[in-house]
PDB file of N, CA and C in Angstrom:
ATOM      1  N   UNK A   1      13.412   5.038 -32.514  1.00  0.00           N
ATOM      2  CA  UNK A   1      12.523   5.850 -31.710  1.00  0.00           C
ATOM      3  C   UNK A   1      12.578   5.358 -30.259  1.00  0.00           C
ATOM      4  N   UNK A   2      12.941   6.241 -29.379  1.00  0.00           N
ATOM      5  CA  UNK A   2      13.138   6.218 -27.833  1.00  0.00           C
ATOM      6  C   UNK A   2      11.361   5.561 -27.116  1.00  0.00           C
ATOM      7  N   UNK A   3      10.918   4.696 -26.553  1.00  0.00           N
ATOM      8  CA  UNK A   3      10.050   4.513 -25.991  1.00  0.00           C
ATOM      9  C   UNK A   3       9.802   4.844 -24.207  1.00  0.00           C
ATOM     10  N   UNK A   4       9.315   5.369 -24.141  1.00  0.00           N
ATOM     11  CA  UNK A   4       9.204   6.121 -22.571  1.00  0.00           C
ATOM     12  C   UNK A   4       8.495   4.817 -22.132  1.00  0.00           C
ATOM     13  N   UNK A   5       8.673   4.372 -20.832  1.00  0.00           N
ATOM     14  CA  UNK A   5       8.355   3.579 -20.122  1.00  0.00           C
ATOM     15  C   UNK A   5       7.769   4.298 -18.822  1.00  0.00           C
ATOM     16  N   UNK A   6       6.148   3.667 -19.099  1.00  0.00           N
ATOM     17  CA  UNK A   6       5.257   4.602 -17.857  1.00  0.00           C
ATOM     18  C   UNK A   6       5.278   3.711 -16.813  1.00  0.00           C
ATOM     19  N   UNK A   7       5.918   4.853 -15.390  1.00  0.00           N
ATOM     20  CA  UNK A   7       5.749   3.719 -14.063  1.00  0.00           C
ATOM     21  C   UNK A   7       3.932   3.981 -13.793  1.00  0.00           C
ATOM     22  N   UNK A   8       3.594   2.422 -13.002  1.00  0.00           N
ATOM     23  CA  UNK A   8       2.836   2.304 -12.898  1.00  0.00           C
ATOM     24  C   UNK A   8       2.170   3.406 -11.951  1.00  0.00           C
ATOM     25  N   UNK A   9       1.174   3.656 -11.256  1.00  0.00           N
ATOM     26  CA  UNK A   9       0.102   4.341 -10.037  1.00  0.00           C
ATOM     27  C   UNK A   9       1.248   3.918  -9.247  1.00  0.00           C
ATOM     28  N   UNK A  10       1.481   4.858  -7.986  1.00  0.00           N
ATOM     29  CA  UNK A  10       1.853   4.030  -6.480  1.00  0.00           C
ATOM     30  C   UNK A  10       0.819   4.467  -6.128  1.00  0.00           C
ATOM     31  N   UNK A  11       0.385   3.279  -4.778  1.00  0.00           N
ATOM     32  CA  UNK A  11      -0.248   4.188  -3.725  1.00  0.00           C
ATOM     33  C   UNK A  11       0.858   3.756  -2.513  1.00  0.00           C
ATOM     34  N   UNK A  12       2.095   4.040  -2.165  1.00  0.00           N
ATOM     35  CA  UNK A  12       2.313   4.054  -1.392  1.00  0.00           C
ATOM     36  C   UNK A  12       2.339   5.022   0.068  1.00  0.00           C
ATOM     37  N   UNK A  13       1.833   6.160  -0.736  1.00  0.00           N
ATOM     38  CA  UNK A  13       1.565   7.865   0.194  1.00  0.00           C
ATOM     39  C   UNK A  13       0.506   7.527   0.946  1.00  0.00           C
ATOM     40  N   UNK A  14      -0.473   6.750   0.127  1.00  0.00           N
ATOM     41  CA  UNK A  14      -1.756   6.488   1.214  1.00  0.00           C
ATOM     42  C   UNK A  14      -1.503   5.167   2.296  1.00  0.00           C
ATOM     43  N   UNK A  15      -0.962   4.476   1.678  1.00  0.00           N
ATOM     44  CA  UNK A  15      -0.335   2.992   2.680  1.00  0.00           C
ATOM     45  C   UNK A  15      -0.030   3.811   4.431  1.00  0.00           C
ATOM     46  N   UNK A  16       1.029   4.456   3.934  1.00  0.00           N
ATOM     47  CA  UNK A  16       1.695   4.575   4.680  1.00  0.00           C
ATOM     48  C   UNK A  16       0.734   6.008   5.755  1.00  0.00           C
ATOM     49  N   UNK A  17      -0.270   7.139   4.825  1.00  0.00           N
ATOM     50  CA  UNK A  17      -1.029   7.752   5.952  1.00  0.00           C
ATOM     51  C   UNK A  17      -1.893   7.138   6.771  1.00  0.00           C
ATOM     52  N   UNK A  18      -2.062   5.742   6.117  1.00  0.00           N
ATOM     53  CA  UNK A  18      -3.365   4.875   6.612  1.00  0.00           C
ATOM     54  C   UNK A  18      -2.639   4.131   7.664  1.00  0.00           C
ATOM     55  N   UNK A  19      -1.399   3.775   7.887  1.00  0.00           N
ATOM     56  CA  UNK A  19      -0.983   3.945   8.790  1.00  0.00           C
ATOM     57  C   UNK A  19      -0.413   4.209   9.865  1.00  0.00           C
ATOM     58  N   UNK A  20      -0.226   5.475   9.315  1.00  0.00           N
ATOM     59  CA  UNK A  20      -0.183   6.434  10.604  1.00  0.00           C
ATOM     60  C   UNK A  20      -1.111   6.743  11.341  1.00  0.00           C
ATOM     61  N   UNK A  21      -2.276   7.092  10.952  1.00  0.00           N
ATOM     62  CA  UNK A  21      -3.345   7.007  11.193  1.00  0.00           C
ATOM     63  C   UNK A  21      -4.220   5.924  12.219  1.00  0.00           C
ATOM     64  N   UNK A  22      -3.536   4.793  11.848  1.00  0.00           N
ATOM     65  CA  UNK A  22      -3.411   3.438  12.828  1.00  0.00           C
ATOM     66  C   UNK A  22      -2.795   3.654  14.130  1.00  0.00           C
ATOM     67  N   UNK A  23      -2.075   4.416  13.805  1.00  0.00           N
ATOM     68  CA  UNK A  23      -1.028   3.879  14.835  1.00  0.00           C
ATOM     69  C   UNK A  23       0.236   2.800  15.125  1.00  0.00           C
ATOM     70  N   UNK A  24       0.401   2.478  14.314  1.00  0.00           N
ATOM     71  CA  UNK A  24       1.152   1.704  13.934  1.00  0.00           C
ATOM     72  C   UNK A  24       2.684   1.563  13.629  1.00  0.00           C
ATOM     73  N   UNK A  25       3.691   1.052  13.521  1.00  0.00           N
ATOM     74  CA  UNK A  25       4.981   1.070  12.660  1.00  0.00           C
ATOM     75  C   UNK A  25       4.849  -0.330  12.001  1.00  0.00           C
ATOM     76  N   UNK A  26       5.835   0.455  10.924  1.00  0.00           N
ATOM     77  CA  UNK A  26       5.401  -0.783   9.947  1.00  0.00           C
ATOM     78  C   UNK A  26       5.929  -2.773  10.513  1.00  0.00           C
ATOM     79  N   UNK A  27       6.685  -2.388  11.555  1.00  0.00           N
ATOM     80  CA  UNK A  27       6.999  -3.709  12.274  1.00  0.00           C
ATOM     81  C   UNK A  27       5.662  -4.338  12.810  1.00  0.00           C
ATOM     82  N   UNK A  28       5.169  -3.550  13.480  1.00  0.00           N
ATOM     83  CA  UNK A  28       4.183  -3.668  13.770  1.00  0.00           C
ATOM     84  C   UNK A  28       2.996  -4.328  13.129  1.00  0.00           C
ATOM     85  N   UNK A  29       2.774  -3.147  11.962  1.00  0.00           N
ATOM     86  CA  UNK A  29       1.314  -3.636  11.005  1.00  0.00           C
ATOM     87  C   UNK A  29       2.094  -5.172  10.682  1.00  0.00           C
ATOM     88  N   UNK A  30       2.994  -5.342  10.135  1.00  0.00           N
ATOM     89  CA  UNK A  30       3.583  -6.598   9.975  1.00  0.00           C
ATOM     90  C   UNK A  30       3.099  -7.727  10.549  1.00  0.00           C
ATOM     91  N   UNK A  31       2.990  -7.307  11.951  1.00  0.00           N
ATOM     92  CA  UNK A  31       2.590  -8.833  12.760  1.00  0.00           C
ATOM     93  C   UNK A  31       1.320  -9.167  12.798  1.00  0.00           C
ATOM     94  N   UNK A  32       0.938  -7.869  12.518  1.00  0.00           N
ATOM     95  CA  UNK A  32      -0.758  -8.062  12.595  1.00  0.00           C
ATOM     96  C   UNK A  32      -1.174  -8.629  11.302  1.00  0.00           C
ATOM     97  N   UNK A  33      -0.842  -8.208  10.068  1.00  0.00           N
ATOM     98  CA  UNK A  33      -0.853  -9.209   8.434  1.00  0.00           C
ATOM     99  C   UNK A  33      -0.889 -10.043   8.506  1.00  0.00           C
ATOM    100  N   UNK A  34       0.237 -10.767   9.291  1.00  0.00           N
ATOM    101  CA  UNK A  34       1.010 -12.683   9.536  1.00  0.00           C
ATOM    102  C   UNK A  34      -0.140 -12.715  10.364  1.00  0.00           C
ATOM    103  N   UNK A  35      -0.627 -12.435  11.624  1.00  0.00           N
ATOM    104  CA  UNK A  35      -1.462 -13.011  12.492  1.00  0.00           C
ATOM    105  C   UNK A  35      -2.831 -13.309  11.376  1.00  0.00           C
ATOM    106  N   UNK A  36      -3.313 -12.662  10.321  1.00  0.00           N
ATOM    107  CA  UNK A  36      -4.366 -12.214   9.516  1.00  0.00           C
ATOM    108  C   UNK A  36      -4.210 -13.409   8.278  1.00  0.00           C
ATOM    109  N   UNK A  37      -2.904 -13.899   7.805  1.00  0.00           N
ATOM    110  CA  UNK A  37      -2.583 -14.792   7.501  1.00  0.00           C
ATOM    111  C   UNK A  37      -2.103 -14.146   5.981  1.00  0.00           C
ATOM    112  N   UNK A  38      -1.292 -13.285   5.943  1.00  0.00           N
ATOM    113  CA  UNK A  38      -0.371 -12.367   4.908  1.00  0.00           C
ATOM    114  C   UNK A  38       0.820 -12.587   5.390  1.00  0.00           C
ATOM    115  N   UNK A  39       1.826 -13.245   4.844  1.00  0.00           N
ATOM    116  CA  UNK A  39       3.428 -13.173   5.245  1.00  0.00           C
ATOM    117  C   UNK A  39       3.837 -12.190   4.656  1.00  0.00           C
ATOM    118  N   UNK A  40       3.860 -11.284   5.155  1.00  0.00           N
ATOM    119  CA  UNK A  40       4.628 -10.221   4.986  1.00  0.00           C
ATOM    120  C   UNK A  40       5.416  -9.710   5.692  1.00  0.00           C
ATOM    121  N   UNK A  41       6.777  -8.792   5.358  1.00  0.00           N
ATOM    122  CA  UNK A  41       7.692  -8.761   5.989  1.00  0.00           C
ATOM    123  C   UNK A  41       7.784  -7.349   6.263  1.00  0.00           C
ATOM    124  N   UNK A  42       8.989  -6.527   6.879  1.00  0.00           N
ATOM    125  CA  UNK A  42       8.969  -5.112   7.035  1.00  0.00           C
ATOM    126  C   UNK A  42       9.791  -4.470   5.971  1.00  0.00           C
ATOM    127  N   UNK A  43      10.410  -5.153   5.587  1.00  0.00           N
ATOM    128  CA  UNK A  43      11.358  -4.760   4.195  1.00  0.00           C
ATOM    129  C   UNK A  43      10.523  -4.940   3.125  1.00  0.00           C
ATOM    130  N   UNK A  44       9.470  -6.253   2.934  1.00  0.00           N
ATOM    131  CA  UNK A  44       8.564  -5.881   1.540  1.00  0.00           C
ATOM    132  C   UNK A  44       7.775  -4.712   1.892  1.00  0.00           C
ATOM    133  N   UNK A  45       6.987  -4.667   3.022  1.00  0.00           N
ATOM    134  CA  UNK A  45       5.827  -3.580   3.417  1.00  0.00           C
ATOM    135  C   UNK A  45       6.381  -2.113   2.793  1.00  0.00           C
ATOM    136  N   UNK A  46       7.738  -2.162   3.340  1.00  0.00           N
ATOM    137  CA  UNK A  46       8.468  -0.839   3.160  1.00  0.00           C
ATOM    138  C   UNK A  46       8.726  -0.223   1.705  1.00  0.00           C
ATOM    139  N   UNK A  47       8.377  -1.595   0.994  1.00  0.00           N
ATOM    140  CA  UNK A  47       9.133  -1.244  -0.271  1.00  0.00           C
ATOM    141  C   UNK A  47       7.312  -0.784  -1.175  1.00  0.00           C
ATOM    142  N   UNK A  48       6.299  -1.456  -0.347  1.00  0.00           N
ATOM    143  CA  UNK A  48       4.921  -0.987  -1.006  1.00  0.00           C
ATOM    144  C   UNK A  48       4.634   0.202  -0.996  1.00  0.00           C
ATOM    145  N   UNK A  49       5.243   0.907   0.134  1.00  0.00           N
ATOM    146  CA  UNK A  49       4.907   2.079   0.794  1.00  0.00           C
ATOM    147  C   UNK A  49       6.150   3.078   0.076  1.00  0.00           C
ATOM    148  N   UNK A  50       7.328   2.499  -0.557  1.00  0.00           N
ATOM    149  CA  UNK A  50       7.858   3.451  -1.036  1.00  0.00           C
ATOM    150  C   UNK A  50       7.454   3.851  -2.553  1.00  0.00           C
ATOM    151  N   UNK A  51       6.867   2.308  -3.161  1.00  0.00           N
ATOM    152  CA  UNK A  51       6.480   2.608  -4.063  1.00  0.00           C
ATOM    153  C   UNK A  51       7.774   1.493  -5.267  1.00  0.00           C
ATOM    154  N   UNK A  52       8.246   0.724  -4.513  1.00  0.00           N
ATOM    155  CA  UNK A  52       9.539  -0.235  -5.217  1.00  0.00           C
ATOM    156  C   UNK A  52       8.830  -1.495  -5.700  1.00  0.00           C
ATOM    157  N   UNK A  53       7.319  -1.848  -5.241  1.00  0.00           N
ATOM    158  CA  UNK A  53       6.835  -2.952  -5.265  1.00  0.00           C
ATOM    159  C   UNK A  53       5.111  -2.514  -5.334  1.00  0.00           C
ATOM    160  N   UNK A  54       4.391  -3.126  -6.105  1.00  0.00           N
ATOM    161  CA  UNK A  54       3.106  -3.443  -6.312  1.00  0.00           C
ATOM    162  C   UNK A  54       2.431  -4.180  -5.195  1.00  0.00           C
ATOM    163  N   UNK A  55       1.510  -3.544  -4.422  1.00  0.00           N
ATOM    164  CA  UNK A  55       1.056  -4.489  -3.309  1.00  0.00           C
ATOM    165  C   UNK A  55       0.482  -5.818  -3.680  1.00  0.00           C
ATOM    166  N   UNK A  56      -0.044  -6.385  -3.616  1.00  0.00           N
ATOM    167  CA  UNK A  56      -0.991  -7.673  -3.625  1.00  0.00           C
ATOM    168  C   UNK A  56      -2.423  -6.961  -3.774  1.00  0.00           C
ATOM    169  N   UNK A  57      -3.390  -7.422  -4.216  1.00  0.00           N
ATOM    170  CA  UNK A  57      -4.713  -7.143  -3.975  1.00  0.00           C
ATOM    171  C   UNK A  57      -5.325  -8.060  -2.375  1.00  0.00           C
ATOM    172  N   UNK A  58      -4.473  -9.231  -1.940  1.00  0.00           N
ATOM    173  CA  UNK A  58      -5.225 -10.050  -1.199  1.00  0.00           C
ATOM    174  C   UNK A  58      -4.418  -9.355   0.067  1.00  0.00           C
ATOM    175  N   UNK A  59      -3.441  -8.421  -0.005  1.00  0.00           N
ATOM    176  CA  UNK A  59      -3.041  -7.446   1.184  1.00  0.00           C
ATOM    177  C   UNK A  59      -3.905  -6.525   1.627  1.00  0.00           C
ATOM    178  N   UNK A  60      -4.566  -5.853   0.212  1.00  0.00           N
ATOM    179  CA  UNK A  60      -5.572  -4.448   0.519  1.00  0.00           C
ATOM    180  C   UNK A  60      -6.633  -5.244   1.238  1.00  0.00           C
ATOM    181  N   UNK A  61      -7.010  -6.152   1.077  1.00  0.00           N
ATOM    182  CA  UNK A  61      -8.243  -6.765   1.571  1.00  0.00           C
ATOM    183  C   UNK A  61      -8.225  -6.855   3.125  1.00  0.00           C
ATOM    184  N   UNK A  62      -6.987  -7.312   3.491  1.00  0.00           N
ATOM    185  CA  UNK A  62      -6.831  -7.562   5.048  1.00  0.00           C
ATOM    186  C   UNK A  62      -6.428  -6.487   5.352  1.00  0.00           C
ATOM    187  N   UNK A  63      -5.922  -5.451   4.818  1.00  0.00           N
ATOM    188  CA  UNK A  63      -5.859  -3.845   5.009  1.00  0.00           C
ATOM    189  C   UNK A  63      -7.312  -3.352   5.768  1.00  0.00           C
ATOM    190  N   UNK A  64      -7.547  -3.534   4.771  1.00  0.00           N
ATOM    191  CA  UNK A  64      -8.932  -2.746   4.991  1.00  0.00           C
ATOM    192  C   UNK A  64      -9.892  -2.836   5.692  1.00  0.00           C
ATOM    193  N   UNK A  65      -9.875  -4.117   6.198  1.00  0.00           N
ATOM    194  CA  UNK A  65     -10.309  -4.999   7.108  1.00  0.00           C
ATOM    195  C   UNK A  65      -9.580  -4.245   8.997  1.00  0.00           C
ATOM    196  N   UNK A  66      -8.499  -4.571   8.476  1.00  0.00           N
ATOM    197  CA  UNK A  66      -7.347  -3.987   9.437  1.00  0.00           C
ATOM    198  C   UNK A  66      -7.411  -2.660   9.806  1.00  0.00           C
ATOM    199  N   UNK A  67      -7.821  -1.654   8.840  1.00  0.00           N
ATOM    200  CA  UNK A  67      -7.975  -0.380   9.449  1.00  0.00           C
ATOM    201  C   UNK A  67      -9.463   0.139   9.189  1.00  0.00           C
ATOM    202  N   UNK A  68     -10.189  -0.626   9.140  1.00  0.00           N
ATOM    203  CA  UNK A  68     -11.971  -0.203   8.837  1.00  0.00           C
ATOM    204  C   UNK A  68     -12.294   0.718   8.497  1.00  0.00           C
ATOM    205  N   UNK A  69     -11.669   0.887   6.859  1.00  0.00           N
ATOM    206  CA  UNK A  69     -11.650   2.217   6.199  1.00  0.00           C
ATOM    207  C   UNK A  69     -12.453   1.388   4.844  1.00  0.00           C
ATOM    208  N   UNK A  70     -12.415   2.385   3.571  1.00  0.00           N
ATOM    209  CA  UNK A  70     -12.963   2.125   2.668  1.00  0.00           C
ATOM    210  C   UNK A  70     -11.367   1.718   1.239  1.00  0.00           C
ATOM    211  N   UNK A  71     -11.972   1.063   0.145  1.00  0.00           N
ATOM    212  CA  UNK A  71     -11.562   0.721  -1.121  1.00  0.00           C
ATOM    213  C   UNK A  71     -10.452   1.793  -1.353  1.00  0.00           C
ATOM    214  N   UNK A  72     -11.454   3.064  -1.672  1.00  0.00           N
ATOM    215  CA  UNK A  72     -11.184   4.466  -1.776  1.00  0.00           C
ATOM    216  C   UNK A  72     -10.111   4.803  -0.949  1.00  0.00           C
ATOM    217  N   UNK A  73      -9.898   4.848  -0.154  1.00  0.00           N
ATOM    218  CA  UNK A  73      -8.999   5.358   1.429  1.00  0.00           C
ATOM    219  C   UNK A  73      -7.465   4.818   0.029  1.00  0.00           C
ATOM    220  N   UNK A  74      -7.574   3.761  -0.212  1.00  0.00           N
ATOM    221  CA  UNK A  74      -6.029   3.078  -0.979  1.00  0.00           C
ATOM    222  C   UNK A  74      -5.759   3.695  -2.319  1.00  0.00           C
ATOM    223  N   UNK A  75      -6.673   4.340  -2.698  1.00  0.00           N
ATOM    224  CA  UNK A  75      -6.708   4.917  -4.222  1.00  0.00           C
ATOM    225  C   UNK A  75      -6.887   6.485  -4.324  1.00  0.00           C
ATOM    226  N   UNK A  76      -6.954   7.244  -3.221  1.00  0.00           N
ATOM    227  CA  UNK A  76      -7.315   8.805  -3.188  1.00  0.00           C
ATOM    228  C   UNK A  76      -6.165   9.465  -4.027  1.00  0.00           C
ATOM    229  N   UNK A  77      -6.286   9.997  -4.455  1.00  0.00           N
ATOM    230  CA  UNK A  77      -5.907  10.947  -5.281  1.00  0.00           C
ATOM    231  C   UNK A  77      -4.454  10.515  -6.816  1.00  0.00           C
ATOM    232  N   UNK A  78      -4.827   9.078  -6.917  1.00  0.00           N
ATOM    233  CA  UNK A  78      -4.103   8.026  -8.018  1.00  0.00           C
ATOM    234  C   UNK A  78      -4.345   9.156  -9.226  1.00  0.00           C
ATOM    235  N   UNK A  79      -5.800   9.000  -9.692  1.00  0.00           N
ATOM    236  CA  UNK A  79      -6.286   9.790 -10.951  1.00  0.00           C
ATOM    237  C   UNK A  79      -5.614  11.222 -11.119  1.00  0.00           C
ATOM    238  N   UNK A  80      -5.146  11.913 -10.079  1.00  0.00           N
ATOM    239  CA  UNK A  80      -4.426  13.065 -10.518  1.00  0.00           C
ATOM    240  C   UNK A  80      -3.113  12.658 -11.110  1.00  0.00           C
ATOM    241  N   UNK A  81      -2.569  11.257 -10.470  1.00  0.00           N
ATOM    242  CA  UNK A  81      -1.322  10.953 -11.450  1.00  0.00           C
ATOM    243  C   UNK A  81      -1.431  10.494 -13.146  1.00  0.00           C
ATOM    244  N   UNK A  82      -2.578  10.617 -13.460  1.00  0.00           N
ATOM    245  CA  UNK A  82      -2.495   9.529 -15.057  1.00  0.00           C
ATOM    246  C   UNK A  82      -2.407  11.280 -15.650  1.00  0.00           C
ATOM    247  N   UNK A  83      -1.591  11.198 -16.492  1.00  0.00           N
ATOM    248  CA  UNK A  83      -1.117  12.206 -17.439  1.00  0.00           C
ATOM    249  C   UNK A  83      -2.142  12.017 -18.908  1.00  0.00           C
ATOM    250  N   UNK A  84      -2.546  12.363 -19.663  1.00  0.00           N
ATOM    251  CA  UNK A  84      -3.472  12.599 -20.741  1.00  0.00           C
ATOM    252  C   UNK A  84      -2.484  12.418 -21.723  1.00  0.00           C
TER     253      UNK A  84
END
């Protein structure tokens, strides 16, 4: 019997409106993470935002912080992806 393997939630659609929304490029948000004390790079960032990599939880935190938005803002519209 074939087992389907479920990819996880991305939120990389919202990562990446949240910062646009900023103003930002992702080189950019980059330096501001490291200054925040997140080593992060533009090739991992890129890969959160494509959806190749699971963010950190201790990223959303300085996220959020970073763009003075809410929890929610990182999770909008996830629940339309879970299939029944």
């Amino acid at each position: 019997m074939e087992q389907k393997i479920r990819r996880d939630l991305n939120m990389g659609a919202n990562l990446r409106t949240l910062r646009y929304k900023s103003g930002l490029s992702q080189e950019k948000l980059c330096v501001e993470l490291q200054r925040r004390g997140c080593d992060i790079g533009r090739t991992t960032y890129a890969k959160y935002e494509s959806g190749e990599l699971n963010i950190r939880a201790s990223v959303i935190v300085v996220l959020k912080k970073l763009y003075n938005c809410s929890y929610d803002d990182f999770f909008a519209g996830l629940d339309k992806e879970i299939d029944d």
